[in-house]
N, C-alpha and C. Protein backbone atom coordinates (compact mmCIF):
# COMPACT_ATOMS: atom_id res chain seq x y z
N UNK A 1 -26.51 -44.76 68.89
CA UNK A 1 -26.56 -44.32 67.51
C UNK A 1 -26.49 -42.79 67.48
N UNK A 2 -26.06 -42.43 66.70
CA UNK A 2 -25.56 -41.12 66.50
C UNK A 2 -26.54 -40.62 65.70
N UNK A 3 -26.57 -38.91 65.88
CA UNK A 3 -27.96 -37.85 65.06
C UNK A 3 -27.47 -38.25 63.73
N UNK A 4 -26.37 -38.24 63.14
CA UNK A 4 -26.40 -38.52 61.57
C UNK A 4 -26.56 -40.05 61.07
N UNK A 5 -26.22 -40.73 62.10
CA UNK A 5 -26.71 -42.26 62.00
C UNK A 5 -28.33 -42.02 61.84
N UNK A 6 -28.90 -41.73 62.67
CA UNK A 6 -30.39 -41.74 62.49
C UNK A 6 -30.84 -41.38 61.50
N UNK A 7 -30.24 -40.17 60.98
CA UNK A 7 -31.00 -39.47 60.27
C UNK A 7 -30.63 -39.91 58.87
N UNK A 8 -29.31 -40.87 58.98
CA UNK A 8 -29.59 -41.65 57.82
C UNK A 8 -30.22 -42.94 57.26
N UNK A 9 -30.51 -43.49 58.68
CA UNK A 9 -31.45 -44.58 58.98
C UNK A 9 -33.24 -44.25 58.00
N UNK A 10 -33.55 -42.71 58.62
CA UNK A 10 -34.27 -42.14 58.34
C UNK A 10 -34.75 -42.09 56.86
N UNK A 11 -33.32 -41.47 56.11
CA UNK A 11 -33.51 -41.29 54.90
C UNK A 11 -33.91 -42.48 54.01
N UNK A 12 -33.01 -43.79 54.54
CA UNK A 12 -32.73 -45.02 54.06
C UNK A 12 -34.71 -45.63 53.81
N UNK A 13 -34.77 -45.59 54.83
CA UNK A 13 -36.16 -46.08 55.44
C UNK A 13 -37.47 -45.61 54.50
N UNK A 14 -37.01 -43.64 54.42
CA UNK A 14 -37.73 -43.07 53.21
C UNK A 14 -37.90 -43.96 51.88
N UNK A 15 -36.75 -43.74 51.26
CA UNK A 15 -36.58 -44.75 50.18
C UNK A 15 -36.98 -45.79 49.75
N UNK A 16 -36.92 -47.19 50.98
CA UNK A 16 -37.28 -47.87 50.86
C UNK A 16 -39.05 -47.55 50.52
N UNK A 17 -39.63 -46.85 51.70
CA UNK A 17 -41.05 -46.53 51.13
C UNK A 17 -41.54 -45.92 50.10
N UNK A 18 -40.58 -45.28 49.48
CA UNK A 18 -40.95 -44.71 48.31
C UNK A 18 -41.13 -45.35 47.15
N UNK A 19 -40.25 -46.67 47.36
CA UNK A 19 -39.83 -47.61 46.15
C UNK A 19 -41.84 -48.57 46.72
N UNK A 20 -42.07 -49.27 47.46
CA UNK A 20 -42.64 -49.67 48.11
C UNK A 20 -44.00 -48.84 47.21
N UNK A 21 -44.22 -47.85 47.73
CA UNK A 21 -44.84 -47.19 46.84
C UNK A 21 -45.42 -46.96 45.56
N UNK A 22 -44.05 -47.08 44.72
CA UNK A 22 -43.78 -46.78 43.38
C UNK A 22 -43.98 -48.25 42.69
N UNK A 23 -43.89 -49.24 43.18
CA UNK A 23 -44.38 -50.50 43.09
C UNK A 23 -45.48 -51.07 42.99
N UNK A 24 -46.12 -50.55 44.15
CA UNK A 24 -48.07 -50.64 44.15
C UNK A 24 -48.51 -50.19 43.42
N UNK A 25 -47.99 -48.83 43.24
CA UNK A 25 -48.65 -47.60 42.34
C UNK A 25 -48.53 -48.42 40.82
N UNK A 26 -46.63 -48.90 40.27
CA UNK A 26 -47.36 -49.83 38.97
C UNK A 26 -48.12 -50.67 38.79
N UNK A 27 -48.32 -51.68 40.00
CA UNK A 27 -49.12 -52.45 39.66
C UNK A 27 -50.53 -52.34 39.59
N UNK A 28 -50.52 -51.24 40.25
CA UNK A 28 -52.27 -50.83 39.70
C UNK A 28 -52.50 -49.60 38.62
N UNK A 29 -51.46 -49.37 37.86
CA UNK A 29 -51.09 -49.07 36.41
C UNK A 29 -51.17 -47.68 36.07
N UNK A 30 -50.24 -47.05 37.22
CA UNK A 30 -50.12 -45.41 37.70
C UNK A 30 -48.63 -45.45 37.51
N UNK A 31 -48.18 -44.17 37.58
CA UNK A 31 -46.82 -43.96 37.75
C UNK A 31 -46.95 -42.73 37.90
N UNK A 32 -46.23 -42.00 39.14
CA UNK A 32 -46.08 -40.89 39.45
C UNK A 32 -44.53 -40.14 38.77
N UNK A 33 -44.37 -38.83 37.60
CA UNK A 33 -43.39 -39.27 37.36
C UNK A 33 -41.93 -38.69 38.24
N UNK A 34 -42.15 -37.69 39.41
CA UNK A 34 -41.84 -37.19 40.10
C UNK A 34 -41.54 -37.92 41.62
N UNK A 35 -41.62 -38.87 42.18
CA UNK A 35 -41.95 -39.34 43.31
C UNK A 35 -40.06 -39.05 44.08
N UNK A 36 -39.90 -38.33 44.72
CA UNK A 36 -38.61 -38.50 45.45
C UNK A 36 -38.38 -38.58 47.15
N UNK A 37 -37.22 -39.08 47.46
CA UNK A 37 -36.65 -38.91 49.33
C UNK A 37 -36.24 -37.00 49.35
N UNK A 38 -36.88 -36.47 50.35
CA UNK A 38 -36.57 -35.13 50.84
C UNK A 38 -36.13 -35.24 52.06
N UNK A 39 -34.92 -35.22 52.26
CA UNK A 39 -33.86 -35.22 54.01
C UNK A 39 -34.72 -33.90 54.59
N UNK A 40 -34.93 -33.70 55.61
CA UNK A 40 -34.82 -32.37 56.17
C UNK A 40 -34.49 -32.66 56.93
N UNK A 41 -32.90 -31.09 57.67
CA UNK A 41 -32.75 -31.32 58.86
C UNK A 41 -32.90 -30.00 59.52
N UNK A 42 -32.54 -30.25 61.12
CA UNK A 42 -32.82 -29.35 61.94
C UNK A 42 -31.46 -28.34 62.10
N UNK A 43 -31.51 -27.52 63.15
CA UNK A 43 -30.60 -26.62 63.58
C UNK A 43 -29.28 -27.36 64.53
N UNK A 44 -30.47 -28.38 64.91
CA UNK A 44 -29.68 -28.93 66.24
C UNK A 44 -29.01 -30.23 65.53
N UNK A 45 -29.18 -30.52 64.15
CA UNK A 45 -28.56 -31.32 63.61
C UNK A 45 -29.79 -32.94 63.68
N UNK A 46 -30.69 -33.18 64.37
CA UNK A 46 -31.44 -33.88 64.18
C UNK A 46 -32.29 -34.03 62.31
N UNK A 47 -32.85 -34.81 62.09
CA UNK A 47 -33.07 -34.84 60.65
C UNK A 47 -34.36 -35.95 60.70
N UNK A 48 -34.75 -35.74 59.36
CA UNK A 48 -36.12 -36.70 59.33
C UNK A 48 -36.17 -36.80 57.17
N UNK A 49 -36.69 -37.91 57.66
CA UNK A 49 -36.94 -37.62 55.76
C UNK A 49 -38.34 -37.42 54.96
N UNK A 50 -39.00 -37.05 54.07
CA UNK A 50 -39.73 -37.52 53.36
C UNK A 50 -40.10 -37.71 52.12
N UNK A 51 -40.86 -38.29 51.58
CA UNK A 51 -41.31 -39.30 50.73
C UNK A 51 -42.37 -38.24 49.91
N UNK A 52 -42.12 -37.15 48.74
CA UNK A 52 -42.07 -36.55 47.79
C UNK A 52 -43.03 -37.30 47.07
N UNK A 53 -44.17 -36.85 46.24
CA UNK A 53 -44.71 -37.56 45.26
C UNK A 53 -44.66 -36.19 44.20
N UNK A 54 -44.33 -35.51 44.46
CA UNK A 54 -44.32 -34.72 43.05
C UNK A 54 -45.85 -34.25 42.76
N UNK A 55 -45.82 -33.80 40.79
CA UNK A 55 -46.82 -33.21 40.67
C UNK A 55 -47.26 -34.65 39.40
N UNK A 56 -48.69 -34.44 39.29
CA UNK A 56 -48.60 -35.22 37.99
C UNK A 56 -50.07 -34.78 37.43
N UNK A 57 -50.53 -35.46 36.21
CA UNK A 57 -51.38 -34.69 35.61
C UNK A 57 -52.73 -35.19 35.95
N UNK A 58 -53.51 -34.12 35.58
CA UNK A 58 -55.16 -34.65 36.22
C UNK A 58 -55.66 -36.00 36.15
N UNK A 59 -55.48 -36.36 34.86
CA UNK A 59 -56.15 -38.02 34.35
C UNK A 59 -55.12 -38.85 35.38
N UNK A 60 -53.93 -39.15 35.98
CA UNK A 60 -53.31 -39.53 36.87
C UNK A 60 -53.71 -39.61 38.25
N UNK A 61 -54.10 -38.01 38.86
CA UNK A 61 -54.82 -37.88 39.69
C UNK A 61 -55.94 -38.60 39.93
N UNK A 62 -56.93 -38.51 38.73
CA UNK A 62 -57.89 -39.29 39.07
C UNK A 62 -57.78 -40.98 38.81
N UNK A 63 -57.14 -41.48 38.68
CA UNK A 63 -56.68 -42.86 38.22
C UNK A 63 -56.12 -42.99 39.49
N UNK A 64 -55.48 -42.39 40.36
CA UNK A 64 -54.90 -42.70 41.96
C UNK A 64 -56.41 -42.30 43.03
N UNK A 65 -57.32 -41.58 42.45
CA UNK A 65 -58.16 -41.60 43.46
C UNK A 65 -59.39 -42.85 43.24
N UNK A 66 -59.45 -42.98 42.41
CA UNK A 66 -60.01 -44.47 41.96
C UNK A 66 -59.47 -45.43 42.72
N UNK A 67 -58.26 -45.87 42.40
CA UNK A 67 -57.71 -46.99 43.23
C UNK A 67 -57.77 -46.71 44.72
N UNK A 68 -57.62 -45.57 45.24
CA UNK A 68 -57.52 -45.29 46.81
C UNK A 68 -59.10 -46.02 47.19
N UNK A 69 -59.68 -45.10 46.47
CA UNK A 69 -61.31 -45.24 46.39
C UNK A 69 -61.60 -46.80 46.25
N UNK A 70 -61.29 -48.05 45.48
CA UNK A 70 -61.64 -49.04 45.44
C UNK A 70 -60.96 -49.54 46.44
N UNK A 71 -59.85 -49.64 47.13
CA UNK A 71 -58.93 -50.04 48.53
C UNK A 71 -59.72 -49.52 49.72
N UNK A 72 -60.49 -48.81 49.32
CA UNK A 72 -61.30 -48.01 50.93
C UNK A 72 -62.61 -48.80 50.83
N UNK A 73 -63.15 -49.13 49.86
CA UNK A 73 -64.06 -50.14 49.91
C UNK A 73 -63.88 -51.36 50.30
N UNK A 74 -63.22 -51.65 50.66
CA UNK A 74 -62.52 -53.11 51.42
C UNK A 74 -63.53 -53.01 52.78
């Protein structure tokens, strides 16, 4: 597999988790409204992606630390 094969494997993979994400997050009745895939690559042409949540507003914030917070009580 080739560095731009990977690194689109990479990106692909991002995505998928982001969606993955953005899924859980509705169903526990959040929405981030910013959430995006960020490619970065290297010099040497290697690359990696990530998974962006953006900014969102306080009452949001705390409505995602709640749920983290009730999932950690498990």
């Amino acid at each position: 597999m080739t560095t731009e094969q990977q690194t689109v494997k990479k990106i692909r993979e991002a995505g998928e988790a982001r969606e993955a994400l953005g899924s859980a997050l509705r169903r526990a009745g959040i929405q981030l409204p910013a959430m995006d895939v960020r490619p970065l690559l290297h010099a040497d042409g290697a690359g990696y992606a990530l998974v962006s949540l953006g900014e969102c507003s306080v009452p949001v914030a705390r409505e995602l630390a709640a749920v983290i917070e009730k999932g950690a009580e498990r």
